[in-house]
C-alpha atoms as a PDB file:
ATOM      1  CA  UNK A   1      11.338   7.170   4.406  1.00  0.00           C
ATOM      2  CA  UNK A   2      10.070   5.623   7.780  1.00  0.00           C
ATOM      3  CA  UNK A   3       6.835   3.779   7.534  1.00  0.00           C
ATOM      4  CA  UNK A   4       4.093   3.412  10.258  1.00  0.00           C
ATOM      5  CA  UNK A   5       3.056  -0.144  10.908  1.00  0.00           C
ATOM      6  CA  UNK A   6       0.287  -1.414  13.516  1.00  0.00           C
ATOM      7  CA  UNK A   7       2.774  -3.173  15.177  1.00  0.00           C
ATOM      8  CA  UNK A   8       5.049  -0.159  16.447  1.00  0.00           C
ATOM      9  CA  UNK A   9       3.700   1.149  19.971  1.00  0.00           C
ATOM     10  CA  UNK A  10       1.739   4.384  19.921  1.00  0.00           C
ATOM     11  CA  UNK A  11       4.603   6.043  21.836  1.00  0.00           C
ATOM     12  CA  UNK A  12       7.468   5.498  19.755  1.00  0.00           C
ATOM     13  CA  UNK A  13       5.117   6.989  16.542  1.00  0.00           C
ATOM     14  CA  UNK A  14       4.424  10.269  18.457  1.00  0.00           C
ATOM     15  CA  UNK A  15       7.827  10.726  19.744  1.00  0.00           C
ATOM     16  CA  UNK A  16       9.201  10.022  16.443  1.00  0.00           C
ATOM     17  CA  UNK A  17       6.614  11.943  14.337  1.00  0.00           C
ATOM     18  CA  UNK A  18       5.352  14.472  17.033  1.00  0.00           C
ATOM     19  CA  UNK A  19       2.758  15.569  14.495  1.00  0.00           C
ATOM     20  CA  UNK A  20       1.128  12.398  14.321  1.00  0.00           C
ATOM     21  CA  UNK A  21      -0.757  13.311  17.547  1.00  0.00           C
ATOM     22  CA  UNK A  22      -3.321  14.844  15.965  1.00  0.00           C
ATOM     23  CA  UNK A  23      -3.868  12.201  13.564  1.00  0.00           C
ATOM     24  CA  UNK A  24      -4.954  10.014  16.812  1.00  0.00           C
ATOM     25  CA  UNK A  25      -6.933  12.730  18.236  1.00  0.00           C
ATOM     26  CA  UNK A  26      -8.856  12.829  15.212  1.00  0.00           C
ATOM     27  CA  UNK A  27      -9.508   9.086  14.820  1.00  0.00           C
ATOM     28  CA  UNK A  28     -10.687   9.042  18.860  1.00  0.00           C
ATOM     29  CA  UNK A  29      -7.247   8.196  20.556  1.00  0.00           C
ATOM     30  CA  UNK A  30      -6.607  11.405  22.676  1.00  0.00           C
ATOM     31  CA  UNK A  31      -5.044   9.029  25.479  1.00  0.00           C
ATOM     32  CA  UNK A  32      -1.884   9.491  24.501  1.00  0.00           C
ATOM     33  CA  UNK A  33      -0.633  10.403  27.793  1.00  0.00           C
ATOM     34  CA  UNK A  34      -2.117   7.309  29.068  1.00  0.00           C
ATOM     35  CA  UNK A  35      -0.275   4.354  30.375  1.00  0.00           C
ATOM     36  CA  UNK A  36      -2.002   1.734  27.481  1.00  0.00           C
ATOM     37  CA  UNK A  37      -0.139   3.844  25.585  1.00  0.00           C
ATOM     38  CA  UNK A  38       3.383   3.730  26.772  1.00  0.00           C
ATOM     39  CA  UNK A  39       3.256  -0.338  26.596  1.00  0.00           C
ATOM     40  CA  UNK A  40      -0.148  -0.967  23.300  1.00  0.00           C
ATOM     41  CA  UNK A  41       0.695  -1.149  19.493  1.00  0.00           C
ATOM     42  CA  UNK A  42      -0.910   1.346  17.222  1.00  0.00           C
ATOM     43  CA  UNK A  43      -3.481  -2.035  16.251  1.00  0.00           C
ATOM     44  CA  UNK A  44      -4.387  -3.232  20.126  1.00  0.00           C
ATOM     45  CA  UNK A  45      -5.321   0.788  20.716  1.00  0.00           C
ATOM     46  CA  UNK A  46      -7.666   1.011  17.911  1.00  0.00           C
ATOM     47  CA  UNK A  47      -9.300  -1.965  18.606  1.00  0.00           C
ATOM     48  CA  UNK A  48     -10.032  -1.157  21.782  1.00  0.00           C
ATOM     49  CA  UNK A  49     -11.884   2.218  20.423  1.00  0.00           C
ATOM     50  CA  UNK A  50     -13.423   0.582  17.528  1.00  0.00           C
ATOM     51  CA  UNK A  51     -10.898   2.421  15.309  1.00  0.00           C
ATOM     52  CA  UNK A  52     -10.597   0.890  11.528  1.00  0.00           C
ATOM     53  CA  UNK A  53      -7.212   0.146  12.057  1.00  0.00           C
ATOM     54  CA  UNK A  54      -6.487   0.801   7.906  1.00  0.00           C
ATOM     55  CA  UNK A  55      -8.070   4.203   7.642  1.00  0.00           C
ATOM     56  CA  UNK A  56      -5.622   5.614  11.023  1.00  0.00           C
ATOM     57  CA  UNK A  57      -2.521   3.972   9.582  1.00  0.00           C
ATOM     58  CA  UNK A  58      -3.377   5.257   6.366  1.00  0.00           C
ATOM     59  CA  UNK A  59      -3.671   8.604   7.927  1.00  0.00           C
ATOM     60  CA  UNK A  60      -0.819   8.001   9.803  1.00  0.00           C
ATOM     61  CA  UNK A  61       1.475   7.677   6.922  1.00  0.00           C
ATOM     62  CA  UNK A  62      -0.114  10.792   5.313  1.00  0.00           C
ATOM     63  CA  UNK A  63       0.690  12.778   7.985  1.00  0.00           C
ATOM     64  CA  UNK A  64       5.188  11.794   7.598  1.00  0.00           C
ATOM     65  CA  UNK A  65       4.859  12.093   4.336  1.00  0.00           C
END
């Protein structure tokens, strides 16, 4: 099974696990549609909403499982 990793860009986890959207939404990262997204890692986005990145990854990986 595919794990989420800050690293990966917050585009290519939605597109791959489309149900992961709602995970960000819920964390405070409803941007997806914005361009930060298309280019930031999953870590540079929650930083820059004072996101604990180890709780949304966490999450994250709850959600594909």
């Amino acid at each position: 099974m595919s794990k989420i990793t800050k690293d990966m860009s917050i585009i290519e986890v939605v597109q791959k696990f489309p149900q992961t959207a709602e995970v960000f939404r819920r964390h405070g990262m409803g941007c997806l549609g914005c361009i930060a997204a298309q280019f930031e890692n999953i870590e540079q986005g929650a930083a820059g909403h004072g996101i604990n990145i180890d709780q949304l990854i966490a999450d994250l990986n709850k959600e594909i499982e």
